[in-house]
C-alpha atoms as a PDB file:
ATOM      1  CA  UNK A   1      12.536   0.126  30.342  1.00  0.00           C
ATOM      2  CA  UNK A   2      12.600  -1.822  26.672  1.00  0.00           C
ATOM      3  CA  UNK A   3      11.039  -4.533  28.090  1.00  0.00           C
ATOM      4  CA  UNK A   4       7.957  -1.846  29.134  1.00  0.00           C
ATOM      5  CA  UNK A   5       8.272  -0.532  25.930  1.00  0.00           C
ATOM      6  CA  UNK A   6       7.826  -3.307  24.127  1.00  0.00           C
ATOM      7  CA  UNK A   7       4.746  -4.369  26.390  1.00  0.00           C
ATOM      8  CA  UNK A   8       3.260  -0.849  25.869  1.00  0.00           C
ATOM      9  CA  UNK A   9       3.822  -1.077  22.015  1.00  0.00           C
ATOM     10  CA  UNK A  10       1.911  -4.242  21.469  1.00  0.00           C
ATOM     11  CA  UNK A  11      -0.714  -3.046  23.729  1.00  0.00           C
ATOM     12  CA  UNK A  12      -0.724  -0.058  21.520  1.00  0.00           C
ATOM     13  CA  UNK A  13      -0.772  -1.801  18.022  1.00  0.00           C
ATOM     14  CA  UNK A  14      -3.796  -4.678  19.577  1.00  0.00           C
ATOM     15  CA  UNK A  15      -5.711  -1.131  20.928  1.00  0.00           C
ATOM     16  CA  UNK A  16      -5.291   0.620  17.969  1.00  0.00           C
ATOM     17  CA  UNK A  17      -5.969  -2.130  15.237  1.00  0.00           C
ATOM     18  CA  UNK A  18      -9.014  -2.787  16.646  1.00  0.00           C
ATOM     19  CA  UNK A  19     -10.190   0.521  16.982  1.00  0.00           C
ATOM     20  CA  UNK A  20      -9.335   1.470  13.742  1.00  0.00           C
ATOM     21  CA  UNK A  21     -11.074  -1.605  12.095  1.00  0.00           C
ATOM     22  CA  UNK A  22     -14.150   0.050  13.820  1.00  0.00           C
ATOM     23  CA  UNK A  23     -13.934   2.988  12.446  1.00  0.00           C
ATOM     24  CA  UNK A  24     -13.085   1.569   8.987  1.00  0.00           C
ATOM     25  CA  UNK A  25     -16.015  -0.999   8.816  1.00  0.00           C
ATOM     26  CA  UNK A  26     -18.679   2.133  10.564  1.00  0.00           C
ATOM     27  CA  UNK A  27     -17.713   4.252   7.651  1.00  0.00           C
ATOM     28  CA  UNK A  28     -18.264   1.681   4.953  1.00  0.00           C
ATOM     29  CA  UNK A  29     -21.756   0.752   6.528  1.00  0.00           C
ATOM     30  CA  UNK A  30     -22.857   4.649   6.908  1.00  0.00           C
ATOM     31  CA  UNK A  31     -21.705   4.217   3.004  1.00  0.00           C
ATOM     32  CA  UNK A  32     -24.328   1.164   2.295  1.00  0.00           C
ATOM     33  CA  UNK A  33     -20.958  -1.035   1.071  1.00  0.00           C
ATOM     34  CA  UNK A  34     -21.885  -4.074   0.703  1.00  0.00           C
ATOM     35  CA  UNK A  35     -20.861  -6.510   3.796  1.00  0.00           C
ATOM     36  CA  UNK A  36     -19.228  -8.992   1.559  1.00  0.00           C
ATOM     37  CA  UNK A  37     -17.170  -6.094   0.045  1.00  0.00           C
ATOM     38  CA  UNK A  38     -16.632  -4.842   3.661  1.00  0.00           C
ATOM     39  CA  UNK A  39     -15.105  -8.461   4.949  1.00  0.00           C
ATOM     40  CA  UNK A  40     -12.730  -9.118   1.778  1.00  0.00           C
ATOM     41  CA  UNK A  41     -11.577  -5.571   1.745  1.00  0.00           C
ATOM     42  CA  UNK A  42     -11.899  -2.862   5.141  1.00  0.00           C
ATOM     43  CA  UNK A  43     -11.660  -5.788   7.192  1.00  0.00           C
ATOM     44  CA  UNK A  44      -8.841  -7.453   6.010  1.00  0.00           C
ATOM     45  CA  UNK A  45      -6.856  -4.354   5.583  1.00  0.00           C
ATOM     46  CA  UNK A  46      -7.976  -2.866   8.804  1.00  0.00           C
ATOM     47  CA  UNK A  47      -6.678  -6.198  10.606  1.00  0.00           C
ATOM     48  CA  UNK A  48      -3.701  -6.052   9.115  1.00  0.00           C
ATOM     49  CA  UNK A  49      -2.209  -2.437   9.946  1.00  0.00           C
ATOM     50  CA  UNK A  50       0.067  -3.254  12.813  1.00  0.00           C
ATOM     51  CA  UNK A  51       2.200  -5.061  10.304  1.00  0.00           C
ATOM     52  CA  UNK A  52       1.859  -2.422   8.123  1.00  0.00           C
ATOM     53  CA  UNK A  53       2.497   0.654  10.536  1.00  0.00           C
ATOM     54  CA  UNK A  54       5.942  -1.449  11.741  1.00  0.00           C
ATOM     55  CA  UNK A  55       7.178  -2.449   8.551  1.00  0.00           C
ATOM     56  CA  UNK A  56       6.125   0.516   6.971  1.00  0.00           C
ATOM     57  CA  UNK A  57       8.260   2.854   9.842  1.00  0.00           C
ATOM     58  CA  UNK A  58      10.880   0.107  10.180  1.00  0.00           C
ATOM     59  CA  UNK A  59      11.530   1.113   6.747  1.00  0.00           C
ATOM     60  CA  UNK A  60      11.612   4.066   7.314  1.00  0.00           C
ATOM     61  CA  UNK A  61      13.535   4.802  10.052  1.00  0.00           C
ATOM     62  CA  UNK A  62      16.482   2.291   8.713  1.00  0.00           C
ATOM     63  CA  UNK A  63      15.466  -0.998   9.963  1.00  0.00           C
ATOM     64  CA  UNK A  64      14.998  -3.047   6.824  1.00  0.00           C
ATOM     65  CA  UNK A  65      15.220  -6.414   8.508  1.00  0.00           C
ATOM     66  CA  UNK A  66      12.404  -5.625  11.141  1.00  0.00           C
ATOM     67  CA  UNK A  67      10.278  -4.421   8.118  1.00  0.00           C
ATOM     68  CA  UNK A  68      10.612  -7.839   6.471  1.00  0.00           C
ATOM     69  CA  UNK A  69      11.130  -9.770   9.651  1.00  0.00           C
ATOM     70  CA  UNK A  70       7.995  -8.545  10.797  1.00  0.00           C
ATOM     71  CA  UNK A  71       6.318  -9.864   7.880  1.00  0.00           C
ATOM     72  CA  UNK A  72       8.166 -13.101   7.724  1.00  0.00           C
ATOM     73  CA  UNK A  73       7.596 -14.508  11.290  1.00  0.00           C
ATOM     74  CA  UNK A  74       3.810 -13.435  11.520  1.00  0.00           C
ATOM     75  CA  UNK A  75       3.656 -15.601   8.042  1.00  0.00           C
ATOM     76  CA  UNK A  76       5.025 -18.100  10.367  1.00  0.00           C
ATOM     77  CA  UNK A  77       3.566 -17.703  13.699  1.00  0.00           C
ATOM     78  CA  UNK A  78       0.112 -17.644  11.744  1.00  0.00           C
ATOM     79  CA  UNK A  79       0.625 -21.368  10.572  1.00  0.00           C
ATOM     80  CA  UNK A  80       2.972 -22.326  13.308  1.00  0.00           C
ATOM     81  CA  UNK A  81       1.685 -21.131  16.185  1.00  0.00           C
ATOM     82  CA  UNK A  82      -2.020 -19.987  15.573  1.00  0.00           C
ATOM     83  CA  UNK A  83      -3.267 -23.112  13.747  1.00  0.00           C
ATOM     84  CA  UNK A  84      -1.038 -25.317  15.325  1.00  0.00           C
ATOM     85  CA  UNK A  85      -2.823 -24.035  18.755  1.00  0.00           C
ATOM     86  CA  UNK A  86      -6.171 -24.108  17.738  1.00  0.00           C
ATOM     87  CA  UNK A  87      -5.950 -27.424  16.139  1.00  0.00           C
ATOM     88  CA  UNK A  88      -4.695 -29.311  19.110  1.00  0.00           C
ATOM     89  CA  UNK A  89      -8.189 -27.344  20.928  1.00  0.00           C
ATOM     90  CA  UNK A  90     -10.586 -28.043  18.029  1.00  0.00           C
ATOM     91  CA  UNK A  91     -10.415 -30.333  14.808  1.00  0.00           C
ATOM     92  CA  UNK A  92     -10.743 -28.036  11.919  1.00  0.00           C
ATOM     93  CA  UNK A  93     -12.293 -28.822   8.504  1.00  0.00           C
ATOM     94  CA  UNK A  94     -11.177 -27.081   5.234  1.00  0.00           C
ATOM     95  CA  UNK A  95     -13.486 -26.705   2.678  1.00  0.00           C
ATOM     96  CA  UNK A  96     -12.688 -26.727  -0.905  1.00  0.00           C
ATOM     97  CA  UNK A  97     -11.745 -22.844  -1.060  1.00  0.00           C
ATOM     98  CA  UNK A  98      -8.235 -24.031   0.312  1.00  0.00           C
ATOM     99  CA  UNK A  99      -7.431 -26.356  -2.495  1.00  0.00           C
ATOM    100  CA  UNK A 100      -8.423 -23.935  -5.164  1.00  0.00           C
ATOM    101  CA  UNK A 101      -7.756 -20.486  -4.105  1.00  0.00           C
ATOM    102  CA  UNK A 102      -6.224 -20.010  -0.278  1.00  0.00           C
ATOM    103  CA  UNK A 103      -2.861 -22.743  -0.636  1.00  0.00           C
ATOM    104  CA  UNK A 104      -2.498 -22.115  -4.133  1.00  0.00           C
ATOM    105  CA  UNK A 105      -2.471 -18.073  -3.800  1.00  0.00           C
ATOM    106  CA  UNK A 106      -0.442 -18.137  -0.298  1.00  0.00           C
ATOM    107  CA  UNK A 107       2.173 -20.504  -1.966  1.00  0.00           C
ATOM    108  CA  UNK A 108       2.245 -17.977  -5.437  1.00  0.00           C
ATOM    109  CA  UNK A 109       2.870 -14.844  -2.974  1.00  0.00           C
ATOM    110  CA  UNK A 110       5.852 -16.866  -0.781  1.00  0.00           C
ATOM    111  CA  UNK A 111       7.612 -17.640  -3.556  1.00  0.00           C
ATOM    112  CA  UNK A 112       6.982 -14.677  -5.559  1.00  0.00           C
ATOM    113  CA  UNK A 113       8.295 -12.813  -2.549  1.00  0.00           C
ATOM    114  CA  UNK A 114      11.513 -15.246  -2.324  1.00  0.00           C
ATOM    115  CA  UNK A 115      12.399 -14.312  -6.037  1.00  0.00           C
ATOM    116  CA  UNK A 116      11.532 -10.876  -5.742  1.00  0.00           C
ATOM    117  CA  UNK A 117      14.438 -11.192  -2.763  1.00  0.00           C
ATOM    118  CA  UNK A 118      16.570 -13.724  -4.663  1.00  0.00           C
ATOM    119  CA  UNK A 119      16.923 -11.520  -7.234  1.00  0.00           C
ATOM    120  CA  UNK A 120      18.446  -8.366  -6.099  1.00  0.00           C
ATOM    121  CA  UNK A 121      18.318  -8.471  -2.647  1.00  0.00           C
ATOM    122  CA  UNK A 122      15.684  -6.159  -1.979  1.00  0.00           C
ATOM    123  CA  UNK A 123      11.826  -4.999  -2.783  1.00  0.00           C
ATOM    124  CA  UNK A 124      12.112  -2.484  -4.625  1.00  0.00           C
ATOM    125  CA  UNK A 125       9.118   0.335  -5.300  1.00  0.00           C
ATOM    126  CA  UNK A 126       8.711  -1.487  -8.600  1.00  0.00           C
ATOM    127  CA  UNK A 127       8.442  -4.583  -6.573  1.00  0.00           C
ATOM    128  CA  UNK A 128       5.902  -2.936  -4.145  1.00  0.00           C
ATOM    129  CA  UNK A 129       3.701  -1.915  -6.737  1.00  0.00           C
ATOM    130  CA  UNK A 130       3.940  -5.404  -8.416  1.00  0.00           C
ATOM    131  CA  UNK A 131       2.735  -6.791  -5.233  1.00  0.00           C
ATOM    132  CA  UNK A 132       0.129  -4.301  -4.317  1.00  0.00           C
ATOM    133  CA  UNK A 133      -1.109  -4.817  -7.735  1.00  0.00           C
ATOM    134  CA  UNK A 134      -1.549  -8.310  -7.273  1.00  0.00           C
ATOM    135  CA  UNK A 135      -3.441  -7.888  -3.805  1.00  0.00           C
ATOM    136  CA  UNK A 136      -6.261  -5.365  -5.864  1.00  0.00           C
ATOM    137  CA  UNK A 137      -5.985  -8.406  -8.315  1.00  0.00           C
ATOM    138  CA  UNK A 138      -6.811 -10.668  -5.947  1.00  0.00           C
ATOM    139  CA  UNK A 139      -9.751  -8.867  -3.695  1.00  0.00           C
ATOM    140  CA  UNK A 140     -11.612  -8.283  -7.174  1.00  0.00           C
ATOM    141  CA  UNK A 141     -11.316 -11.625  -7.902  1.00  0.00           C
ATOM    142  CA  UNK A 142     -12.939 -13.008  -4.399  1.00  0.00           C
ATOM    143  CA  UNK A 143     -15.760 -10.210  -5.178  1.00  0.00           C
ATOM    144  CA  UNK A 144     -16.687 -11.316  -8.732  1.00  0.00           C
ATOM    145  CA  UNK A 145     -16.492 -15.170  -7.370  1.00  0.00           C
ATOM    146  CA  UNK A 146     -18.077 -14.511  -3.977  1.00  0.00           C
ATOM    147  CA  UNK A 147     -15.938 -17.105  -2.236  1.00  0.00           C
ATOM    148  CA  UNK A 148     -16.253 -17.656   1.414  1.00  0.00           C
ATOM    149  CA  UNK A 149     -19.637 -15.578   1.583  1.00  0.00           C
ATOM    150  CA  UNK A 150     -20.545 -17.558   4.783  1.00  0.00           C
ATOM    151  CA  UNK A 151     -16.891 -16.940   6.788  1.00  0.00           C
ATOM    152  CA  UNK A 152     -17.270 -13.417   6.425  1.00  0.00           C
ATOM    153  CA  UNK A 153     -17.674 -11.570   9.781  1.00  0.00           C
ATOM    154  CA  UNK A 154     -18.762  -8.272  10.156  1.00  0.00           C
ATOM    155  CA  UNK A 155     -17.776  -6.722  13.410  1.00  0.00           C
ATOM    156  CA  UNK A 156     -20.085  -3.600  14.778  1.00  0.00           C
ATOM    157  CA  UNK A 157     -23.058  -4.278  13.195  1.00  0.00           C
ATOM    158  CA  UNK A 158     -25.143  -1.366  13.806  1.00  0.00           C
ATOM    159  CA  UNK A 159     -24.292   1.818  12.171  1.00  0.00           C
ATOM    160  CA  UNK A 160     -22.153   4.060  14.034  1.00  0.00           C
ATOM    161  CA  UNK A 161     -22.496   7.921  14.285  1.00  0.00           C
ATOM    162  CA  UNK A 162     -20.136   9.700  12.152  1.00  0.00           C
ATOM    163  CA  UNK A 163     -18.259  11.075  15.678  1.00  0.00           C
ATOM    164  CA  UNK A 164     -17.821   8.254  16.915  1.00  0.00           C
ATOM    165  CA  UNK A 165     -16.460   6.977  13.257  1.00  0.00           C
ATOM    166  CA  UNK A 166     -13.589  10.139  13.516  1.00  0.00           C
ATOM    167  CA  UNK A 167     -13.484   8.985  16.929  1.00  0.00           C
ATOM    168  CA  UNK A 168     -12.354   5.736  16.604  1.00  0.00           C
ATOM    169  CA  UNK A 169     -10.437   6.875  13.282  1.00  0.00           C
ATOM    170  CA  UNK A 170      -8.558   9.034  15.505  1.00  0.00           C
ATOM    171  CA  UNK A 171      -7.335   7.199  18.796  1.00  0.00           C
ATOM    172  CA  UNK A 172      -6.847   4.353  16.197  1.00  0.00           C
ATOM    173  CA  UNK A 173      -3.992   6.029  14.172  1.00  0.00           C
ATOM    174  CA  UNK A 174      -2.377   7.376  17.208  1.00  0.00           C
ATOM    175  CA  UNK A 175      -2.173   4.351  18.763  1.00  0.00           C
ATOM    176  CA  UNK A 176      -0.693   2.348  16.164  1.00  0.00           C
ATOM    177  CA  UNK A 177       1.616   5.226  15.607  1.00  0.00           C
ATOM    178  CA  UNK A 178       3.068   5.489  18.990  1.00  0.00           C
ATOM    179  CA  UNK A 179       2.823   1.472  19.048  1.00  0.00           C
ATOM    180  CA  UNK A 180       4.941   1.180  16.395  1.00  0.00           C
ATOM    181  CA  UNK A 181       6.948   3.955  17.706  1.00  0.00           C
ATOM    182  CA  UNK A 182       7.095   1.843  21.480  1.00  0.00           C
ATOM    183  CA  UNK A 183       7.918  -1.684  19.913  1.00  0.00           C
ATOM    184  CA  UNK A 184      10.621  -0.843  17.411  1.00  0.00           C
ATOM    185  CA  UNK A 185      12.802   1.432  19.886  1.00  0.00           C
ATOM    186  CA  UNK A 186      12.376  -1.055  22.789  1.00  0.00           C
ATOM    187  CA  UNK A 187      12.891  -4.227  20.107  1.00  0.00           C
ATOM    188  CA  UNK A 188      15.695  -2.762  18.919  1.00  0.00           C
ATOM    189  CA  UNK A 189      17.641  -1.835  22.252  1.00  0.00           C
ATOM    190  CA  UNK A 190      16.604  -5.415  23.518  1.00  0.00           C
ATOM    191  CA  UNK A 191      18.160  -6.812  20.364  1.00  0.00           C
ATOM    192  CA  UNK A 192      21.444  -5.129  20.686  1.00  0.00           C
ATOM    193  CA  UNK A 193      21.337  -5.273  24.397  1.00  0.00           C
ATOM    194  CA  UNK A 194      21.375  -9.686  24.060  1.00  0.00           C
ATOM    195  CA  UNK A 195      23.673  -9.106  21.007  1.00  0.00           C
ATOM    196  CA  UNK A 196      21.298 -10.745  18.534  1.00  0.00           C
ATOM    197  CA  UNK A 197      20.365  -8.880  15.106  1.00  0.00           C
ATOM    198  CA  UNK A 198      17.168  -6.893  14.636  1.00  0.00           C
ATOM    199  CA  UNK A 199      15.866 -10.190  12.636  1.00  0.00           C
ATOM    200  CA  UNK A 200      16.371 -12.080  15.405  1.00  0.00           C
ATOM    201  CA  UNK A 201      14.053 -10.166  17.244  1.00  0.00           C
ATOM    202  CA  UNK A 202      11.609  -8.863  14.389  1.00  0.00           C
ATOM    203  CA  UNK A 203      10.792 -13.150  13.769  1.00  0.00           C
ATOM    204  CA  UNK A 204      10.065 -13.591  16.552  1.00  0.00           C
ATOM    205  CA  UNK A 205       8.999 -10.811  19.358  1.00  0.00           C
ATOM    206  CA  UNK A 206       7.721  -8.220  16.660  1.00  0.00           C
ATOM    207  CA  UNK A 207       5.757 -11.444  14.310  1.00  0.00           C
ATOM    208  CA  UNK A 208       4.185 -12.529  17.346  1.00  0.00           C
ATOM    209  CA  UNK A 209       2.897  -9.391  18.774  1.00  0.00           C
ATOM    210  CA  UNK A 210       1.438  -8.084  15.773  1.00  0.00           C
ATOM    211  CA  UNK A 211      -0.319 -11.579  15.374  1.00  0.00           C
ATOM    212  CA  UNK A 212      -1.370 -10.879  18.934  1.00  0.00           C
ATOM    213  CA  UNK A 213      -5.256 -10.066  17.523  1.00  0.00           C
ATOM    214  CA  UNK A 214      -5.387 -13.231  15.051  1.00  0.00           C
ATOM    215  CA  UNK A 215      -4.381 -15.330  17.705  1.00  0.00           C
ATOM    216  CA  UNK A 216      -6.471 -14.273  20.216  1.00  0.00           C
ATOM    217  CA  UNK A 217      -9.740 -14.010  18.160  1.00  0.00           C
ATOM    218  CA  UNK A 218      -8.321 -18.080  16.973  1.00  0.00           C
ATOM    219  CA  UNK A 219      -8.590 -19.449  20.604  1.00  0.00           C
ATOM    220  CA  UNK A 220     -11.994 -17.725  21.426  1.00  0.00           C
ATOM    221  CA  UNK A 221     -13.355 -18.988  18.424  1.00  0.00           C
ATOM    222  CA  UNK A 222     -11.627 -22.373  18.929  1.00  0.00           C
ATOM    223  CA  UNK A 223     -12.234 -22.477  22.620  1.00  0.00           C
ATOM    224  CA  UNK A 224     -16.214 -21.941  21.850  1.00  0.00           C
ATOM    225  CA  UNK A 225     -16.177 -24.906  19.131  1.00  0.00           C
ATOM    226  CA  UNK A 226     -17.505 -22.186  16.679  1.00  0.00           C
ATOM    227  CA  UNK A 227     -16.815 -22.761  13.155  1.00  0.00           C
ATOM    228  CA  UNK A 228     -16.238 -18.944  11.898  1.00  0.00           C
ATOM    229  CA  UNK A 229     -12.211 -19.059  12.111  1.00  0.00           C
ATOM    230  CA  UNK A 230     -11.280 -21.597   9.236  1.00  0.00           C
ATOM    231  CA  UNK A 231      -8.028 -22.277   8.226  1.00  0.00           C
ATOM    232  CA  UNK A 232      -8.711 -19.486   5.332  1.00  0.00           C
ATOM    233  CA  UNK A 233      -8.527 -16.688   7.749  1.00  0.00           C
ATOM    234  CA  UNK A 234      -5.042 -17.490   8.519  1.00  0.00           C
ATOM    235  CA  UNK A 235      -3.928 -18.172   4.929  1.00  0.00           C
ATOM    236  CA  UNK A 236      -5.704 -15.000   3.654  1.00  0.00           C
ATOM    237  CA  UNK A 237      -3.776 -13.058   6.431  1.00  0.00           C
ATOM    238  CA  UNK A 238      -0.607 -14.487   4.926  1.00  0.00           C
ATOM    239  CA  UNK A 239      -1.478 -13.202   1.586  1.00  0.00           C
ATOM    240  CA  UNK A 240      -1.868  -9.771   2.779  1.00  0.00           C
ATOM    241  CA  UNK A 241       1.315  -9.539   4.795  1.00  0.00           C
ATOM    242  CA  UNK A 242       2.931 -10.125   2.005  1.00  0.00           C
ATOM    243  CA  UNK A 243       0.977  -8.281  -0.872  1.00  0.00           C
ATOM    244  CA  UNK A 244      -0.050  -5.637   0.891  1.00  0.00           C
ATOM    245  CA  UNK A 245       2.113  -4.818   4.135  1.00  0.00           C
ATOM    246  CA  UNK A 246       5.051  -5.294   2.086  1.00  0.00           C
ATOM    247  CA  UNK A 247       3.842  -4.114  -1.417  1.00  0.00           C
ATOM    248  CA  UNK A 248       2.824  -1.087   0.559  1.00  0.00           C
ATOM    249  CA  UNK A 249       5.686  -0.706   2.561  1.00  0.00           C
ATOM    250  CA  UNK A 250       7.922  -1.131  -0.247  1.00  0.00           C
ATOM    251  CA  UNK A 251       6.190   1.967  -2.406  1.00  0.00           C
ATOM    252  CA  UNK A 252       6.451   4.093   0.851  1.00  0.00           C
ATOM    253  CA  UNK A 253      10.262   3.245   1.118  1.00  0.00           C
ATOM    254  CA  UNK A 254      12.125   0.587  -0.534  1.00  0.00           C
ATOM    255  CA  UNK A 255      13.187  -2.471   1.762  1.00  0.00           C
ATOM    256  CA  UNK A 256      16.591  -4.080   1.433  1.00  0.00           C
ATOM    257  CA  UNK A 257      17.798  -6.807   3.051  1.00  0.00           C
ATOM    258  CA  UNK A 258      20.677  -6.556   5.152  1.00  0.00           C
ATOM    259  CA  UNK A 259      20.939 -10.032   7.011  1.00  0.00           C
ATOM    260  CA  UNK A 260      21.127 -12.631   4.736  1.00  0.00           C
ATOM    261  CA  UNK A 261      19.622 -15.566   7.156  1.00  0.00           C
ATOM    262  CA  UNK A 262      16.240 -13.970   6.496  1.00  0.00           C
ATOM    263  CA  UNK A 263      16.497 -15.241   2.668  1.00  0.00           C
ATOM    264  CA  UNK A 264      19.477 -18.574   3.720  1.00  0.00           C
ATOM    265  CA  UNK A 265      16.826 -19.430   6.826  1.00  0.00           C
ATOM    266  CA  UNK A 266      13.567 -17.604   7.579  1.00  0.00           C
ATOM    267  CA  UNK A 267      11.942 -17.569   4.215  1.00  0.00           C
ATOM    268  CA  UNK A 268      12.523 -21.321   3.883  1.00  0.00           C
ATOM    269  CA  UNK A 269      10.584 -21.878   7.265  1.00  0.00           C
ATOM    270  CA  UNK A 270       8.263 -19.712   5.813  1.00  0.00           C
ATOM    271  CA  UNK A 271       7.511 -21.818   2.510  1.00  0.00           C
ATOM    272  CA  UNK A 272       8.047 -25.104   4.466  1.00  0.00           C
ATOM    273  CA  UNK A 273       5.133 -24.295   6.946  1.00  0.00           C
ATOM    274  CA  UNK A 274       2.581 -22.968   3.766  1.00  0.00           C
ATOM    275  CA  UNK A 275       3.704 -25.959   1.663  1.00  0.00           C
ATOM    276  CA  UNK A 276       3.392 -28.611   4.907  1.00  0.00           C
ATOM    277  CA  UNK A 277      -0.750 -27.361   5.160  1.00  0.00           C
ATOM    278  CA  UNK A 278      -0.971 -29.511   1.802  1.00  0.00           C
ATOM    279  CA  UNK A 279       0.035 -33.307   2.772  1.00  0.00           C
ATOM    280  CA  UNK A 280      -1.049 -32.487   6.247  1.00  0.00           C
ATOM    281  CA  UNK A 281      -4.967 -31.752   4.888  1.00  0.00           C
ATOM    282  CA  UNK A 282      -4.484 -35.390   3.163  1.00  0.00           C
ATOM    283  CA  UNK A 283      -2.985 -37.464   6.066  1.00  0.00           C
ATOM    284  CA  UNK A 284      -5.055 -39.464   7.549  1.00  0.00           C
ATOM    285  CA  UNK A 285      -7.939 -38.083   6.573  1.00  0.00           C
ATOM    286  CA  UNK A 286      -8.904 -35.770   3.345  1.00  0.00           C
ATOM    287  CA  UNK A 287     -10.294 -32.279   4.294  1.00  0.00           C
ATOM    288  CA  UNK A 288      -9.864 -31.986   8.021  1.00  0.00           C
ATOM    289  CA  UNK A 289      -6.785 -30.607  10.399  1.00  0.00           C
ATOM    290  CA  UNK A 290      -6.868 -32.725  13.903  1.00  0.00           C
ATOM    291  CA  UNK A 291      -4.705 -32.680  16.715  1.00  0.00           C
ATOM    292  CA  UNK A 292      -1.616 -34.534  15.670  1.00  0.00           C
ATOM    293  CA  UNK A 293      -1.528 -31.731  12.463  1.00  0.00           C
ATOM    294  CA  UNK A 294      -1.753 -29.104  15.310  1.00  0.00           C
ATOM    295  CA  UNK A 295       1.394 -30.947  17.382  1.00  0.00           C
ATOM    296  CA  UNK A 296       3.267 -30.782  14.289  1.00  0.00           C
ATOM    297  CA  UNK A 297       2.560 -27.200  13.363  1.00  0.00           C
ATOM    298  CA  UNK A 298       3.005 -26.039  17.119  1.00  0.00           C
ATOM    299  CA  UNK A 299       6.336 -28.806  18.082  1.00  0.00           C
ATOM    300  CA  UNK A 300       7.862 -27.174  14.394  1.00  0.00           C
ATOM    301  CA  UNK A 301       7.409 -23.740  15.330  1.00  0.00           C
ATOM    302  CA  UNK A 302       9.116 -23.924  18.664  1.00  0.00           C
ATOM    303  CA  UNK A 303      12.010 -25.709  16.559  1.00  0.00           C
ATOM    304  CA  UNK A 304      12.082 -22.651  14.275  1.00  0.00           C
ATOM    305  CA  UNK A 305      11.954 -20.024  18.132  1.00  0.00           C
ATOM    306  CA  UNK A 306      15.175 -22.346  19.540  1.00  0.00           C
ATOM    307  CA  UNK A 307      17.081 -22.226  15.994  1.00  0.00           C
ATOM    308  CA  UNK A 308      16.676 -18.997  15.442  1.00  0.00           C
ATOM    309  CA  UNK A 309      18.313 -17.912  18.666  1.00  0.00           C
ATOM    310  CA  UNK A 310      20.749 -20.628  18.852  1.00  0.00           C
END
């Protein structure tokens, strides 16, 4: 029955995500925002509420360490398993976007996220706003500049009745809700069940399912050779976990850690796998991810599954 759980709540949080970043971008068109405001903002906010519904009632109802976990292994799984994936189906190239703003800004937020932990063993509301404040920060900034103009995909073009925008706003929250609701009781029970901690299980199970819609909308893209998912979805996706789910999060209920192998272990595979993206974009050749980047990325995430549960 956990096991169906589980299943039910990712189902749940892919539904629900999706129909709520419907909903979110209809609105903003029926509002004449502009699309490039739409794709740095609702969408990237709207994509990343199933790690913001978890942590957020992780937090809540006393699981600190899926809250974090959660954020943590997607971080991971994004660069791990995602690029890793769709590199060994499609060379990628990376444009100069990643050397000025994505790595440097992904690399700030890790570490500023390891301190913030290092510190006093928690993220405190202070911290949350901190981080949240950093996220506004940082969408204003990619406005003013207009930075990636061309990657920016708007889903739903046409304009959507304003029914069918409550609609969608609707069946969206109660899906994540009782997603959320589905994946942390059965994650949980299958965590204690195998005698492994709720980190254990929030790295790994949780990360990957609510990465579930990244990685899927990764291989489609990679699978038709098209060149709209660049390596600065992904790292832009790891800024927002960590700004935003967990600045968020942390404002809504303050998240402490309890097991220390998230800060002795996890957060180091975490800044190993944003700092790695750097020499890899170098060797052999300047400005491109191929295949043997991808075998690397994918060969040291399976490392980081098998350690983890060792």
């Amino acid at each position: 029955m956990d096991y169906l759980f589980i299943i039910v709540g990712l189902v749940l949080l892919v539904l629900g995500g999706d129909w709520l970043l419907k909903a979110a971008v209809g609105m903003s068109l029926r509002l004449n925002i502009s699309k490039i405001v739409i794709g740095m903002t609702v969408v990237s906010f709207a994509t990343s509420a199933p790690e913001l519904i978890v942590s957020v009632k992780s937090a809540i109802d006393g699981f600190p360490d899926i809250a974090l976990g959660n954020v943590v292994g997607s971080n991971i799984a994004n660069i791990g398993l995602i690029l890793g994936i769709v590199m060994i189906i499609s060379k990628m190239q990376v444009d100069n976007s990643f050397f000025k703003i994505d790595w440097p800004a992904m690399m700030m937020s890790s570490l500023l996220l390891y301190g913030m932990l290092l510190f006093d063993g928690q993220i405190s509301r202070i911290d949350g706003f901190i981080l949240f404040g950093l996220i506004i920060t940082f969408v204003i900034y990619l406005i003013k500049s207009n930075n990636n103009m061309d990657e920016v995909e708007i889903p739903l073009e046409e304009t959507m009745k304003m029914y069918q925008v409550i609609g969608f706003l609707v069946i969206g929250g109660a899906a994540l809700y009782g997603g959320s609701e589905f994946l942390i009781k059965g994650a949980v029970n299958v965590a204690h069940a195998f005698g492994v901690s709720d980190r254990v299980i929030a790295v790994t199970v949780v990360a990957i399912g609510t990465s579930i819609p990244e990685l899927a909308a990764s291989l489609i893209a990679a699978i038709k050779k098209e060149s709209s998912i660049s390596i600065g979805n992904v790292l832009g996706s790891n800024i927002f976990n960590i700004l935003s789910v967990l600045g968020l999060s942390a404002i809504i209920h303050p998240i402490k850690l309890v097991d220390n192998r998230l800060l002795s272990f996890d957060i180091f595979w975490m800044l190993g796998f944003a700092f790695i993206l750097l020499p890899l974009v170098y060797l052999p050749q300047k400005g491109f991810l191929d295949r043997k980047a991808g075998v690397i990325l994918l060969a040291g995430y399976i490392l980081f599954v098998y350690l983890t549960f060792a």
